[in-house]
Protein backbone atom coordinates (compact mmCIF):
# COMPACT_ATOMS: atom_id res chain seq x y z
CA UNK A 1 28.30 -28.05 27.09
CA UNK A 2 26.13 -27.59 24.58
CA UNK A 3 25.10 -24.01 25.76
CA UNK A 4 28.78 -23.42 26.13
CA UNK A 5 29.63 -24.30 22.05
CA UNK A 6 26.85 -21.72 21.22
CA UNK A 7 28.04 -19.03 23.11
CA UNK A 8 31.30 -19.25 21.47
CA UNK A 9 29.97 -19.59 18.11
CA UNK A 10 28.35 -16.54 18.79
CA UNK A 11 30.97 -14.40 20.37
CA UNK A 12 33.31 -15.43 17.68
CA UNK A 13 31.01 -15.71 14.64
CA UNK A 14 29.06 -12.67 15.78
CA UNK A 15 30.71 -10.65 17.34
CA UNK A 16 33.50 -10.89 14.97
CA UNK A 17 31.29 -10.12 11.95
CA UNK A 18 29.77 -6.97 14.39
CA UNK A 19 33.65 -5.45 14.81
CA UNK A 20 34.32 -6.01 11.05
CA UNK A 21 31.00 -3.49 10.51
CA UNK A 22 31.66 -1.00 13.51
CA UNK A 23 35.24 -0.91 12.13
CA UNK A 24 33.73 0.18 8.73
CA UNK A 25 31.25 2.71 10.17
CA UNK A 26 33.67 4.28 11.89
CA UNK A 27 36.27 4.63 8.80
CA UNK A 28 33.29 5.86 6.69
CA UNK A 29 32.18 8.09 9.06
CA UNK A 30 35.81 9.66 9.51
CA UNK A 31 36.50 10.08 5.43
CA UNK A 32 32.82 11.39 4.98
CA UNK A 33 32.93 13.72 7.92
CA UNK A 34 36.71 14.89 6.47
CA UNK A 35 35.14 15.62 3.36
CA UNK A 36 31.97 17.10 4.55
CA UNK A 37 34.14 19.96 5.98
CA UNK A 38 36.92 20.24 3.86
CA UNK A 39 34.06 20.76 0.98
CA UNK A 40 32.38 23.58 3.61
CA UNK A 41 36.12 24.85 3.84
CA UNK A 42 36.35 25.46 -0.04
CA UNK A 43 33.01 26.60 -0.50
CA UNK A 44 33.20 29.31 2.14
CA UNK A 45 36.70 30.21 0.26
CA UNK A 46 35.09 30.00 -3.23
CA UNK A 47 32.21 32.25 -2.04
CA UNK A 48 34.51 34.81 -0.51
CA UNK A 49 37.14 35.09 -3.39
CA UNK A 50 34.03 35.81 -6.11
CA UNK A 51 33.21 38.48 -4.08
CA UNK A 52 36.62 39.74 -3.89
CA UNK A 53 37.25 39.29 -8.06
CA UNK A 54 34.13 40.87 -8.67
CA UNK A 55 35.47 43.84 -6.91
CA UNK A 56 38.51 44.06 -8.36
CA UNK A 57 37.42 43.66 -11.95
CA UNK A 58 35.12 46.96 -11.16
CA UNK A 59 38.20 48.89 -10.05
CA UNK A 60 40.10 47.27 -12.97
CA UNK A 61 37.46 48.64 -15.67
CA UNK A 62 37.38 52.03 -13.96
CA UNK A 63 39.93 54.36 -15.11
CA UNK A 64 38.81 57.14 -12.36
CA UNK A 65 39.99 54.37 -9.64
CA UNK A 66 43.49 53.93 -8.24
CA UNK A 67 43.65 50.22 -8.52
CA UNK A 68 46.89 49.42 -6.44
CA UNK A 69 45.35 51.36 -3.92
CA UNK A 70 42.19 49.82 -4.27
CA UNK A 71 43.50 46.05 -3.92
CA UNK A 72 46.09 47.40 -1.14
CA UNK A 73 42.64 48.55 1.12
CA UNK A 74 40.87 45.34 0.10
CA UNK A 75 43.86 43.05 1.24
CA UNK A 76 44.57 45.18 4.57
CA UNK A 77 41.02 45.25 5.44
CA UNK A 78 39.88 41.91 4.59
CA UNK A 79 37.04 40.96 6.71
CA UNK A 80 37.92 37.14 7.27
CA UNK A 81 41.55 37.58 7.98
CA UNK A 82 41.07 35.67 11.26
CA UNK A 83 40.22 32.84 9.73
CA UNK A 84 42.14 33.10 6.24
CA UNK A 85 44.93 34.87 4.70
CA UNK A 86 44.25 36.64 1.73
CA UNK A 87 47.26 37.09 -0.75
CA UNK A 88 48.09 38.86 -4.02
CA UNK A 89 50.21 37.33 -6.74
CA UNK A 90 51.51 39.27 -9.55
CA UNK A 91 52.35 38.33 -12.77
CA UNK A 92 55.73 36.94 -11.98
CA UNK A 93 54.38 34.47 -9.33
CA UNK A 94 55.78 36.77 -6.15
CA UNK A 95 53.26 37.60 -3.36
CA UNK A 96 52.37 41.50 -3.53
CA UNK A 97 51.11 41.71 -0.05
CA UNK A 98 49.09 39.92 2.43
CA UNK A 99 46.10 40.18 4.51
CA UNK A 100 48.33 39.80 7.69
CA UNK A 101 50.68 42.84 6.66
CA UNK A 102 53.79 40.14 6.28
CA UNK A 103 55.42 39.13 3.41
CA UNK A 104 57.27 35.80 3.18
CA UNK A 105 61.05 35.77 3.24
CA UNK A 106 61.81 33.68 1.00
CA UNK A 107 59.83 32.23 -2.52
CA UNK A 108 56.71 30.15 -1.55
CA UNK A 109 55.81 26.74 -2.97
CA UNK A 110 52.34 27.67 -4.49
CA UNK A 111 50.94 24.18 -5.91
CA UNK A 112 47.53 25.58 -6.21
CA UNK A 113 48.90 28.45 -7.98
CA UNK A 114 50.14 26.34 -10.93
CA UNK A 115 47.18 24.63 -10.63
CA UNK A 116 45.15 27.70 -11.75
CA UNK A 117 47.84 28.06 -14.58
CA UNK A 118 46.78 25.28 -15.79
CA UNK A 119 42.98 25.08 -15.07
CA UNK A 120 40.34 25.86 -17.63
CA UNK A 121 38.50 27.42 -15.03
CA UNK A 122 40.99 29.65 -13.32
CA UNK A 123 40.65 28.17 -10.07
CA UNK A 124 43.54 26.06 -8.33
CA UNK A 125 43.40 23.88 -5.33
CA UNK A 126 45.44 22.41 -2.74
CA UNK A 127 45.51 20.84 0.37
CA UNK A 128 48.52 20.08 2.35
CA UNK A 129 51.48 20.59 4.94
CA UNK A 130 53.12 23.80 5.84
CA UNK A 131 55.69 24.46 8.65
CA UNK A 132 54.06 21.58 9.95
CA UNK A 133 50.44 22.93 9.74
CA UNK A 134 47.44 21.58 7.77
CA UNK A 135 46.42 23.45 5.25
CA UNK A 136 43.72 24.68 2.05
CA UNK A 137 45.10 26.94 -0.55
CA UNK A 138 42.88 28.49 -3.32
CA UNK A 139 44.31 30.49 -6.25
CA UNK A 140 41.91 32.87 -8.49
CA UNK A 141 43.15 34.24 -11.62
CA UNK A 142 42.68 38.00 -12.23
CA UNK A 143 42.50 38.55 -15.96
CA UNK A 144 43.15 42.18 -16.90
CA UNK A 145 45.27 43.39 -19.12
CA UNK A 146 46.73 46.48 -17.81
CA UNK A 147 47.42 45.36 -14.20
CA UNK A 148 50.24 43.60 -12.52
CA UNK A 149 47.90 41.61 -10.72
CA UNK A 150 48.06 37.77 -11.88
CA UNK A 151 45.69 36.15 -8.97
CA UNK A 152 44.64 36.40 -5.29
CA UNK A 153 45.04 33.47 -3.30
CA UNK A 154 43.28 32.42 0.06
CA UNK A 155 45.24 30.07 2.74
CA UNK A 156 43.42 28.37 5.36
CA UNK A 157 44.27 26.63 8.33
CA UNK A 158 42.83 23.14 8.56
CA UNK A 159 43.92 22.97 12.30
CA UNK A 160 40.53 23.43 13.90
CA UNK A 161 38.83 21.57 11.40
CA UNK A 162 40.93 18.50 11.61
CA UNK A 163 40.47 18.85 15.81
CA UNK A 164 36.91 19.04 15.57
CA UNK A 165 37.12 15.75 12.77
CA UNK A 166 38.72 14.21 14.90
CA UNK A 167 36.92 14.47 18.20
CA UNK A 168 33.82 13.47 16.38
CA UNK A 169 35.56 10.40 14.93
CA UNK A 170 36.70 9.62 18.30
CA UNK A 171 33.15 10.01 19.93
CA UNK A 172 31.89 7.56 16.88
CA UNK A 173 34.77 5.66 18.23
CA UNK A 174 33.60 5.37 21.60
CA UNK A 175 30.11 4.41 20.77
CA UNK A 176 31.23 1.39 18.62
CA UNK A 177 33.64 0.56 21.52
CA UNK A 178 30.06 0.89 23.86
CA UNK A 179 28.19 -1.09 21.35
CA UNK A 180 30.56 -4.51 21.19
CA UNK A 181 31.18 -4.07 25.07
CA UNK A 182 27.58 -4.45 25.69
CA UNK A 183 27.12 -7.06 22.89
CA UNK A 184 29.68 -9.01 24.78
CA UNK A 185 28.05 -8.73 28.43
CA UNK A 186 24.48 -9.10 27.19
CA UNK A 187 25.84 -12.38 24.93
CA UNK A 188 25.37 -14.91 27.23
CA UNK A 189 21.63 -14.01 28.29
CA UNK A 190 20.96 -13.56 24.46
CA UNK A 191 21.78 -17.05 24.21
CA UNK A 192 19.45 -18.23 26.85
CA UNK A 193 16.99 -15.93 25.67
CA UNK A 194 16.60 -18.15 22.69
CA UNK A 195 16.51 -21.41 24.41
CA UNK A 196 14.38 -21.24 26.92
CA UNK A 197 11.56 -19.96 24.43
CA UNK A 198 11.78 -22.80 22.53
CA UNK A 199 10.48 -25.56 25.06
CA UNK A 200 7.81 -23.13 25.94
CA UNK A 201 6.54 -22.61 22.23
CA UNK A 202 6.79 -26.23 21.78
CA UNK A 203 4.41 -26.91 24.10
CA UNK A 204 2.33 -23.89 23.17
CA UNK A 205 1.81 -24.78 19.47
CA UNK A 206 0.67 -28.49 21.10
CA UNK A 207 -1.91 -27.13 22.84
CA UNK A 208 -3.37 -25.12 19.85
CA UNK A 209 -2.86 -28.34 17.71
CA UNK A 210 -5.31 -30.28 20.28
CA UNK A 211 -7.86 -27.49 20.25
CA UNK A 212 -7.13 -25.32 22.66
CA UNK A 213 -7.14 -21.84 20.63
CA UNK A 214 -6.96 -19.91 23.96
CA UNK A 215 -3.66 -21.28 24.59
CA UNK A 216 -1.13 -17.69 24.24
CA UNK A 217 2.66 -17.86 24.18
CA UNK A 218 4.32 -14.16 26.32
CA UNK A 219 6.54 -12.48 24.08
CA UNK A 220 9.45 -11.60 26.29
CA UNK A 221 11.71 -10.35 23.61
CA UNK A 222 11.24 -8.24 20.16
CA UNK A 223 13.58 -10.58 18.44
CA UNK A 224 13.04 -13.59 15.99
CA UNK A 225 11.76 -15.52 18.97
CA UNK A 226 9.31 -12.98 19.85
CA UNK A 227 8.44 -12.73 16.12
CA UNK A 228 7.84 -16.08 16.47
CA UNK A 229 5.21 -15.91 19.17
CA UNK A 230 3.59 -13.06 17.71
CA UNK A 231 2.94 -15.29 14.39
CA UNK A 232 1.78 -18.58 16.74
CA UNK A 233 -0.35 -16.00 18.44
CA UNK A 234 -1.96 -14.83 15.68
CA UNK A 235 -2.21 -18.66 13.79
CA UNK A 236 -4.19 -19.23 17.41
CA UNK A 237 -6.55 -15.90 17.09
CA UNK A 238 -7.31 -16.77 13.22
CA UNK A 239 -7.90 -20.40 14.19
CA UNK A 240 -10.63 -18.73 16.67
CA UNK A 241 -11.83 -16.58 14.73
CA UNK A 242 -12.44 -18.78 12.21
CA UNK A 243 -13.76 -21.92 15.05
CA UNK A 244 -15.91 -18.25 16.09
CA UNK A 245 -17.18 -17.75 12.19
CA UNK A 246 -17.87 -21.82 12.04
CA UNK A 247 -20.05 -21.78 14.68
CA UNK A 248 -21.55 -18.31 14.08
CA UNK A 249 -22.40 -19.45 10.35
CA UNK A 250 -24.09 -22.74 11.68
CA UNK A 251 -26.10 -21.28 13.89
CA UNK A 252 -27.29 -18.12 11.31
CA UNK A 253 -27.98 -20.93 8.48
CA UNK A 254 -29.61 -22.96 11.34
CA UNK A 255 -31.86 -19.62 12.31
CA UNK A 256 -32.54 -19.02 8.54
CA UNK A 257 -33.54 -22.68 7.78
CA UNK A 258 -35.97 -22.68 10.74
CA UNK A 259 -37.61 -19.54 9.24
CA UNK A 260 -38.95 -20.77 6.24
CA UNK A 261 -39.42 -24.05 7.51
CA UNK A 262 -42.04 -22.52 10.33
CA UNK A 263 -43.28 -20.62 8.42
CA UNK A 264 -44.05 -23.58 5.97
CA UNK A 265 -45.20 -25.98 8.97
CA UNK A 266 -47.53 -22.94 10.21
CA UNK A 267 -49.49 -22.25 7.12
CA UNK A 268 -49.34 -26.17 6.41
CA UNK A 269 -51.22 -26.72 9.79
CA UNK A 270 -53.68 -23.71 9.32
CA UNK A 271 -54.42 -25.50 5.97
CA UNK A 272 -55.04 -28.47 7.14
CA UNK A 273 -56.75 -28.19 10.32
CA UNK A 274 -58.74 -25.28 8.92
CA UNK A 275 -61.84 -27.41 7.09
CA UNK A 276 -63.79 -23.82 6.32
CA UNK A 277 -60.02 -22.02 5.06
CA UNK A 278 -61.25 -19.55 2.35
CA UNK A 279 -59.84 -19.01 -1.34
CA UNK A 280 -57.86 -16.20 -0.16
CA UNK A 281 -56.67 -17.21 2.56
CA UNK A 282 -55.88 -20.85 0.92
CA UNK A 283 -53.91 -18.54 -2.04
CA UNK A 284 -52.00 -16.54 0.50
CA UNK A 285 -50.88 -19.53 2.40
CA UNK A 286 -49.51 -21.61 -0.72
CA UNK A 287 -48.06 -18.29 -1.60
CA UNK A 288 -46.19 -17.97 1.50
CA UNK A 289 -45.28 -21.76 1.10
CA UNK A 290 -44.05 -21.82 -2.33
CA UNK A 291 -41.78 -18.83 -1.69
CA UNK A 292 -40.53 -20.05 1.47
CA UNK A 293 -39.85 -23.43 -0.27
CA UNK A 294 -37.83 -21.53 -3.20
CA UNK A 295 -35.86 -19.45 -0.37
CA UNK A 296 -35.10 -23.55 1.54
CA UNK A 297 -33.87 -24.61 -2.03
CA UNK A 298 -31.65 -21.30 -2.60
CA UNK A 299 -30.07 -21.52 0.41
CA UNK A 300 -29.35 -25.47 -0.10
CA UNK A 301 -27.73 -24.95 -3.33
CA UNK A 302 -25.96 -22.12 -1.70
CA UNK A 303 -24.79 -24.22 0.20
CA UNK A 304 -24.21 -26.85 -2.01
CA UNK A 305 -21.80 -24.69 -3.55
CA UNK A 306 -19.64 -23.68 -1.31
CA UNK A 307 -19.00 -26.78 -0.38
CA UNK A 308 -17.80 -27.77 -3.60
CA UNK A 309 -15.92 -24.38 -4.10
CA UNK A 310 -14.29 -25.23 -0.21
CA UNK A 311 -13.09 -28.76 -2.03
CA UNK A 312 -12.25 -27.49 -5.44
CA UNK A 313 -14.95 -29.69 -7.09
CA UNK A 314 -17.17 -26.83 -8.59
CA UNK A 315 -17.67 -27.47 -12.35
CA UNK A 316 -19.05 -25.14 -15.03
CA UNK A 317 -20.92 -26.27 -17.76
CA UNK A 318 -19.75 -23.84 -20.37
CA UNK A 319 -21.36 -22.62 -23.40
CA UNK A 320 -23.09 -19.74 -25.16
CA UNK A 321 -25.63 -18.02 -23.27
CA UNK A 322 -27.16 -14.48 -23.33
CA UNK A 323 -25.93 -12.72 -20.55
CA UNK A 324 -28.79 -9.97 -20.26
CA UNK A 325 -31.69 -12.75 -20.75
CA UNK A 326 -30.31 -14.41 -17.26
CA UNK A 327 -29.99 -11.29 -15.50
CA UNK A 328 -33.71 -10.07 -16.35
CA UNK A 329 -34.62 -13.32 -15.09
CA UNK A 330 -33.04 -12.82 -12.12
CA UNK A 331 -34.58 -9.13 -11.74
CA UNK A 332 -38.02 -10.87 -12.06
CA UNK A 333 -37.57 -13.05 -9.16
CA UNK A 334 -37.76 -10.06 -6.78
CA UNK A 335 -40.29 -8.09 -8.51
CA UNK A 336 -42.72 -9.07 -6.45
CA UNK A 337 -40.54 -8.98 -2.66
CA UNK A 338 -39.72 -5.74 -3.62
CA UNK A 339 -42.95 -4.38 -4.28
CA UNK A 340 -44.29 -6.54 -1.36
CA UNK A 341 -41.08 -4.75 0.90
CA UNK A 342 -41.87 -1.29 -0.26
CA UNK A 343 -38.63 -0.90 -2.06
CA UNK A 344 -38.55 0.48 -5.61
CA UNK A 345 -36.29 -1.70 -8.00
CA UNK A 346 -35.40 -0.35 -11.43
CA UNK A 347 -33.65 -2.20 -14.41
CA UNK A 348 -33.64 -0.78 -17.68
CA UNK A 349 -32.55 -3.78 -20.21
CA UNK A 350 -30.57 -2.96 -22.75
CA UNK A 351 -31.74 -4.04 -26.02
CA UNK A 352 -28.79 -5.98 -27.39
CA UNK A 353 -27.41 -9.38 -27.71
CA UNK A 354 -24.60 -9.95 -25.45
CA UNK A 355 -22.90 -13.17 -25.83
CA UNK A 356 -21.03 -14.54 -22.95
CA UNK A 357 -19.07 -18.03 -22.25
CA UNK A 358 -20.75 -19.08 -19.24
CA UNK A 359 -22.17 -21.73 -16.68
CA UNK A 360 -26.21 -20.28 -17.64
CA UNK A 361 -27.43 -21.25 -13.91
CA UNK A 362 -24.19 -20.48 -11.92
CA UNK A 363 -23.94 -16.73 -13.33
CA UNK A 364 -28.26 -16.76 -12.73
CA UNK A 365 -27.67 -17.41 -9.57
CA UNK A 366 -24.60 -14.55 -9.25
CA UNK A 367 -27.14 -11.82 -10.17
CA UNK A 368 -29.82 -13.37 -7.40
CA UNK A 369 -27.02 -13.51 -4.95
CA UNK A 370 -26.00 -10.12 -5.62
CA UNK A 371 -30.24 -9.25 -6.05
CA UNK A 372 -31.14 -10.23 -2.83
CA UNK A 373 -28.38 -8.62 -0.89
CA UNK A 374 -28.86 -5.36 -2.06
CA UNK A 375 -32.63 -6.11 -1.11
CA UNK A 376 -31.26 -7.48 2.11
CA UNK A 377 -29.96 -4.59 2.79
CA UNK A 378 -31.94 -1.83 2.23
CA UNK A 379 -35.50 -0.82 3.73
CA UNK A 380 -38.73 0.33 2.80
CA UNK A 381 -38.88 2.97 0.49
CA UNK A 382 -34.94 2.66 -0.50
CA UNK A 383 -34.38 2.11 -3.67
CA UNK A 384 -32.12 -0.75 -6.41
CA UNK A 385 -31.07 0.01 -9.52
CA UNK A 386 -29.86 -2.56 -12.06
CA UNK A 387 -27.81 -1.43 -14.99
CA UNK A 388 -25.87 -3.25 -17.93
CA UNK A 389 -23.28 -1.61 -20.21
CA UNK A 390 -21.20 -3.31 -22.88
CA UNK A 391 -17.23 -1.66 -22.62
CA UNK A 392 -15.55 -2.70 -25.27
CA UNK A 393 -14.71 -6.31 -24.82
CA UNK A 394 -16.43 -6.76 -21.36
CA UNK A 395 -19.96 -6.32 -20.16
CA UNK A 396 -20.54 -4.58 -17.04
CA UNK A 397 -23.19 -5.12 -14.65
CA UNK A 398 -24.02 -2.93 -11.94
CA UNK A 399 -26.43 -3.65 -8.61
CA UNK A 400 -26.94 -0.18 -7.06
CA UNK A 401 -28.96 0.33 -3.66
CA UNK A 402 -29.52 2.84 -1.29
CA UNK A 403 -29.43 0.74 1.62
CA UNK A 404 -27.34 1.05 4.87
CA UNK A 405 -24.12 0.50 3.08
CA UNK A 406 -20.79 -1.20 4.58
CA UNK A 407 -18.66 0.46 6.55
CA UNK A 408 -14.64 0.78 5.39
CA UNK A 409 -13.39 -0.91 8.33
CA UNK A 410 -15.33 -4.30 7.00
CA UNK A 411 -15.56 -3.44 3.14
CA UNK A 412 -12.08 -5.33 2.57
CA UNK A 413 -13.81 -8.41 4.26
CA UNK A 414 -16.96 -8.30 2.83
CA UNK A 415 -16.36 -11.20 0.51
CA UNK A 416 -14.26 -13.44 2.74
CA UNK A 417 -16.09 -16.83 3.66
CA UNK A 418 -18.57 -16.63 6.52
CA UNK A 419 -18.33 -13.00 7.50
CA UNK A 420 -21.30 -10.55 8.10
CA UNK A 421 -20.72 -7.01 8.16
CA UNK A 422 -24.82 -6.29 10.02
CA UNK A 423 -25.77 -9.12 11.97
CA UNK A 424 -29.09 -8.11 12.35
CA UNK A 425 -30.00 -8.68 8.47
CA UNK A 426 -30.74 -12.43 7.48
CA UNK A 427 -27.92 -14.43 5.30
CA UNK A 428 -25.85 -16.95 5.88
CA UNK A 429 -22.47 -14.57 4.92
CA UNK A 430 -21.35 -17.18 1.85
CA UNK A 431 -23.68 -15.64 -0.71
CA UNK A 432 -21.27 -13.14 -1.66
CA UNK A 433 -18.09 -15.63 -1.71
CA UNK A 434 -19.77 -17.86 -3.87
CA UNK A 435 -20.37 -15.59 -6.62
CA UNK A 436 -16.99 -13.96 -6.14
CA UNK A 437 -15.72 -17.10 -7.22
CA UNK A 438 -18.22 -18.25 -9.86
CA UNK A 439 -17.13 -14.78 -11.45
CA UNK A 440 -13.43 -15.40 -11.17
CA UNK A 441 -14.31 -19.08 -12.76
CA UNK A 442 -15.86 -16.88 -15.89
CA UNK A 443 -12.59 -14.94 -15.91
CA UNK A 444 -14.43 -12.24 -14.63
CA UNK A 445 -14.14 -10.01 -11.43
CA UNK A 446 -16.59 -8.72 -8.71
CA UNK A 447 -16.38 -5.45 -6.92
CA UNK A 448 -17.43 -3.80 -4.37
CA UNK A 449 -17.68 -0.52 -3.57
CA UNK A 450 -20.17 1.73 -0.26
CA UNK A 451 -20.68 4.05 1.92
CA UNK A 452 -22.21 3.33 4.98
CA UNK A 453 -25.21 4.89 5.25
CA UNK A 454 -25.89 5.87 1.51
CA UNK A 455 -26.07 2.50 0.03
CA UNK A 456 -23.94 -0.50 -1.58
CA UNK A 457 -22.76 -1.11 -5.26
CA UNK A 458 -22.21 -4.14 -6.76
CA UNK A 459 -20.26 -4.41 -10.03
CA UNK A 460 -20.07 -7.63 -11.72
CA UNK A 461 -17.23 -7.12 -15.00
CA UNK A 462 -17.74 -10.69 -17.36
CA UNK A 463 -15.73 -10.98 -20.43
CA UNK A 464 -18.01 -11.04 -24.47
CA UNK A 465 -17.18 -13.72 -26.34
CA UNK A 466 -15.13 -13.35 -29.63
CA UNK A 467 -17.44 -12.93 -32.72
CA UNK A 468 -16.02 -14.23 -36.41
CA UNK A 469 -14.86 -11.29 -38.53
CA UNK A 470 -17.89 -11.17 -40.81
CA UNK A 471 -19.97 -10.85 -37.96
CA UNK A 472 -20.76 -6.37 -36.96
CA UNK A 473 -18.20 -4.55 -34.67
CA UNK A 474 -21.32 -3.74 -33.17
CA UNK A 475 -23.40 -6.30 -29.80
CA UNK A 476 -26.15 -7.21 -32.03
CA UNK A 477 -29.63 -6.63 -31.24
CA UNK A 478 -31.57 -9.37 -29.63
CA UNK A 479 -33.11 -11.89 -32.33
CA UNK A 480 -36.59 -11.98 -32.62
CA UNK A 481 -36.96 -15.95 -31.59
CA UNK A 482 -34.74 -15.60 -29.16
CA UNK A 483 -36.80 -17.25 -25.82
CA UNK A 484 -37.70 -14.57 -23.34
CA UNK A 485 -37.86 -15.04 -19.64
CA UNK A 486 -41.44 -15.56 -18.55
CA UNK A 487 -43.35 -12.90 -17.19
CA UNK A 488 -46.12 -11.30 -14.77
CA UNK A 489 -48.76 -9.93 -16.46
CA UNK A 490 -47.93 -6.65 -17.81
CA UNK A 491 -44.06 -7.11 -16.78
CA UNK A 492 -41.68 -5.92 -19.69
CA UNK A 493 -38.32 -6.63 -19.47
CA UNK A 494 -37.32 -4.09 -21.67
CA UNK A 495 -37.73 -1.67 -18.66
CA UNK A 496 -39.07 -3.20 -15.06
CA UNK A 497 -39.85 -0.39 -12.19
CA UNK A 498 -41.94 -1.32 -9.12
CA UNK A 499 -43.46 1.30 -6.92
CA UNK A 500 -46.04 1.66 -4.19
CA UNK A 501 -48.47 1.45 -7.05
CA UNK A 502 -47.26 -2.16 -8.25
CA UNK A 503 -45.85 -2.85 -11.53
């Protein structure tokens, strides 16, 4: 019963609004079609009667030239009096002669030659019934002075036309006719077509709901209900994908905790056990501790972060800061694993004052984040380039390496949560979303832009803060007690380079 009350809502809600439309396409298809040829009809009319009227105004303007005889061999012979009848009107409104060789027995009703009487353009039209016949007539006036010519007028018969109109309005016809027939037939499994479905995706979108994300629903039909299971499928394959990133994220931060952490335990045993260890040997150990140790704690924070970014509970602690003094901090971090690495890294600090609004250790650790993936990426001998420009009201930063670059089929994902465009470099894959949306939280933005193979650039766009009005136009330069980071030996910050050589 109930399948019953929906097939006749359909057929009579449907299928009534589908006639209402066919109905329509048909009736504009037969006035548009009607016009589309009647308009072909006058132009071809209008195209041959300014050839004529030129003509006849060079016989007019010749004196050597018989004119009557002229326009008597241009009517007789005219080249298109199969299809149209050419005429000539004199002055009194009687037809001269004809392209046919007849003249009409009696006066003619010319509407279209009024028309031209009265037209500022010396053209008349008109369309209509003669001896029972369809037809377009076209006056032209013929302005000269010392003729009895008044116009030439052109009568076609619309016969043809309006057969061929018709026929293709009755074809149009026929497929409408074809198209509710079938609509009618095919109803009824339509119907079904939609309720069966639904039990099936009902149970489908349970079985995703419990976990199982292999669970696929067969789209039978490119309708709403196949729509449908295309958009459950893909909820299912993004669920996996993302179950697939999960899982592939804890085990590459479980793989890049155990690093450090062996390599700590290692030189921690060697240290201990070894009772003769040398000072060397002691010094490269600790070294290799301590930086493992400050890699553990990065990553932790990392972490840390995301977490709180994942739950909306990040928090800035806002204030003034010097932009440029945080990022040569961050530079000087990986001084020393880039010379170590055999990678060149250049930063050439501008020497201004560039006031920002910011969280001072969430934007420090933006430019390490953004550091150590362009040294994560690259190899020995490429090279990282660090540059800062002030642009009007904004401050750009710019991390520049020559590494292996991302390819364009992952560069739109590159900062989505957990994703890894090489998995054979180290990271967890959050670095990047993290400072994405530290840098949003500044009112900032963070793009990205490589090409794979050439290298990887970073650009990191942070809003200046307002200075009062008595303050210069200009970024003032850097105070002289203004703290600077602490530095190796020898290590200016005004312009860092490493090389093979060292610093």
């Amino acid at each position: 019963m109930a399948m019953k009350k929906i097939t006749r809502r359909w057929l009579v809600n449907g299928l009534g609004v589908i006639f209402i439309i066919l109905l329509a396409v048909v009736i504009a298809f037969s006035v548009g079609i009607r016009s589309f040829y009647y308009s072909s009809v006058q132009q071809i009319i209008m195209s041959r009667s300014t050839v004529i009227s030129t003509l006849l105004q060079t016989y007019a303007q010749d004196s050597s030239v018989n004119f009557s005889q002229e326009l008597q061999n241009i009517v007789e012979t005219f080249e298109n009096r199969q299809q149209m009848e050419l005429m000539a009107i004199d002055t009194a409104g009687n037809v001269m002669m004809t392209s046919s060789g007849f003249l009409p027995s009696e006066a003619l009703e010319m509407p279209d030659f009024l028309d031209m009487a009265s037209s500022p353009t010396g053209v008349g039209f008109h369309q209509g019934r003669l001896n029972g016949e369809n037809i377009m007539a076209v006056s032209v006036a013929f302005n000269s002075a010392n003729e009895n010519l008044a116009a030439t007028r052109y009568v076609v018969s619309l016969e043809q036309v309006d057969h061929q109109i018709n026929l293709l309005t009755a074809v149009v016809g026929l497929i409408c006719l074809a198209i509710i027939l079938f609509v009618v037939f095919s109803s009824s499994y339509f119907i079904n077509s939609i309720v069966n479905p639904v039990s099936e995706i009902g149970s489908t979108a349970r079985k995703i709901a419990q976990g199982d994300f292999k669970a696929r629903l067969e789209k039978k039909n490119d309708d709403e209900i196949g729509e449908l299971c295309d958009v459950i499928n893909y909820m299912a394959e993004e669920l996996s994908n993302s179950e697939k990133l999960k899982n592939d994220f804890i085990s590459s931060v479980s793989h890049e905790l155990r690093t450090p952490l062996t390599a700590i335990r290692g030189w921690g045993e060697t240290m201990l056990l070894d009772g003769d260890i040398d000072r060397a040997t002691l010094e490269t150990g600790m070294g290799v501790i301590m930086r493992e140790t400050e890699r553990l704690s990065g990553m932790v924070e990392e972490l840390l972060d995301f977490s709180r970014m994942q739950s909306g509970r990040m928090k800035l602690i806002m204030g003034k800061m010097d932009v440029l003094a945080e990022l040569s901090e961050a530079v000087i971090m990986y001084t020393e694993r880039a010379r170590r690495e055999g990678m060149l890294l250049i930063y050439d600090e501008p020497d201004l004052f560039v006031p920002v609004l910011g969280d001072r250790g969430k934007l420090r650790q933006v430019f390490i984040n953004v550091i150590d993936n362009a040294l994560k990426y690259s190899d020995p001998g490429d090279t990282t380039t660090v540059t800062a420009r002030v642009l009007g009201s904004e401050i750009a930063i710019e991390v520049e390496d020559t590494g292996c670059g991302i390819s364009q089929a992952d560069l739109p994902k590159i900062k989505t949560k957990f994703y890894k465009a090489n998995l054979t470099r180290r990271g967890s894959g959050i670095g990047l979303a993290v400072a994405d949306e530290i840098v949003m939280m500044h009112g900032g933005r963070l793009d990205v832009s490589s090409v794979e193979g050439e290298g990887t650039t970073i650009t990191i766009t942070l809003p200046i803060m307002e200075r009062p009005e008595e303050d210069s136009t200009q970024i003032s330069e850097a105070p002289a007690d203004r703290a600077e980071p602490v530095a190796p030996e020898g290590l200016h910050l005004s312009k860092l380079k490493i090389d093979d050589d060292g610093l």
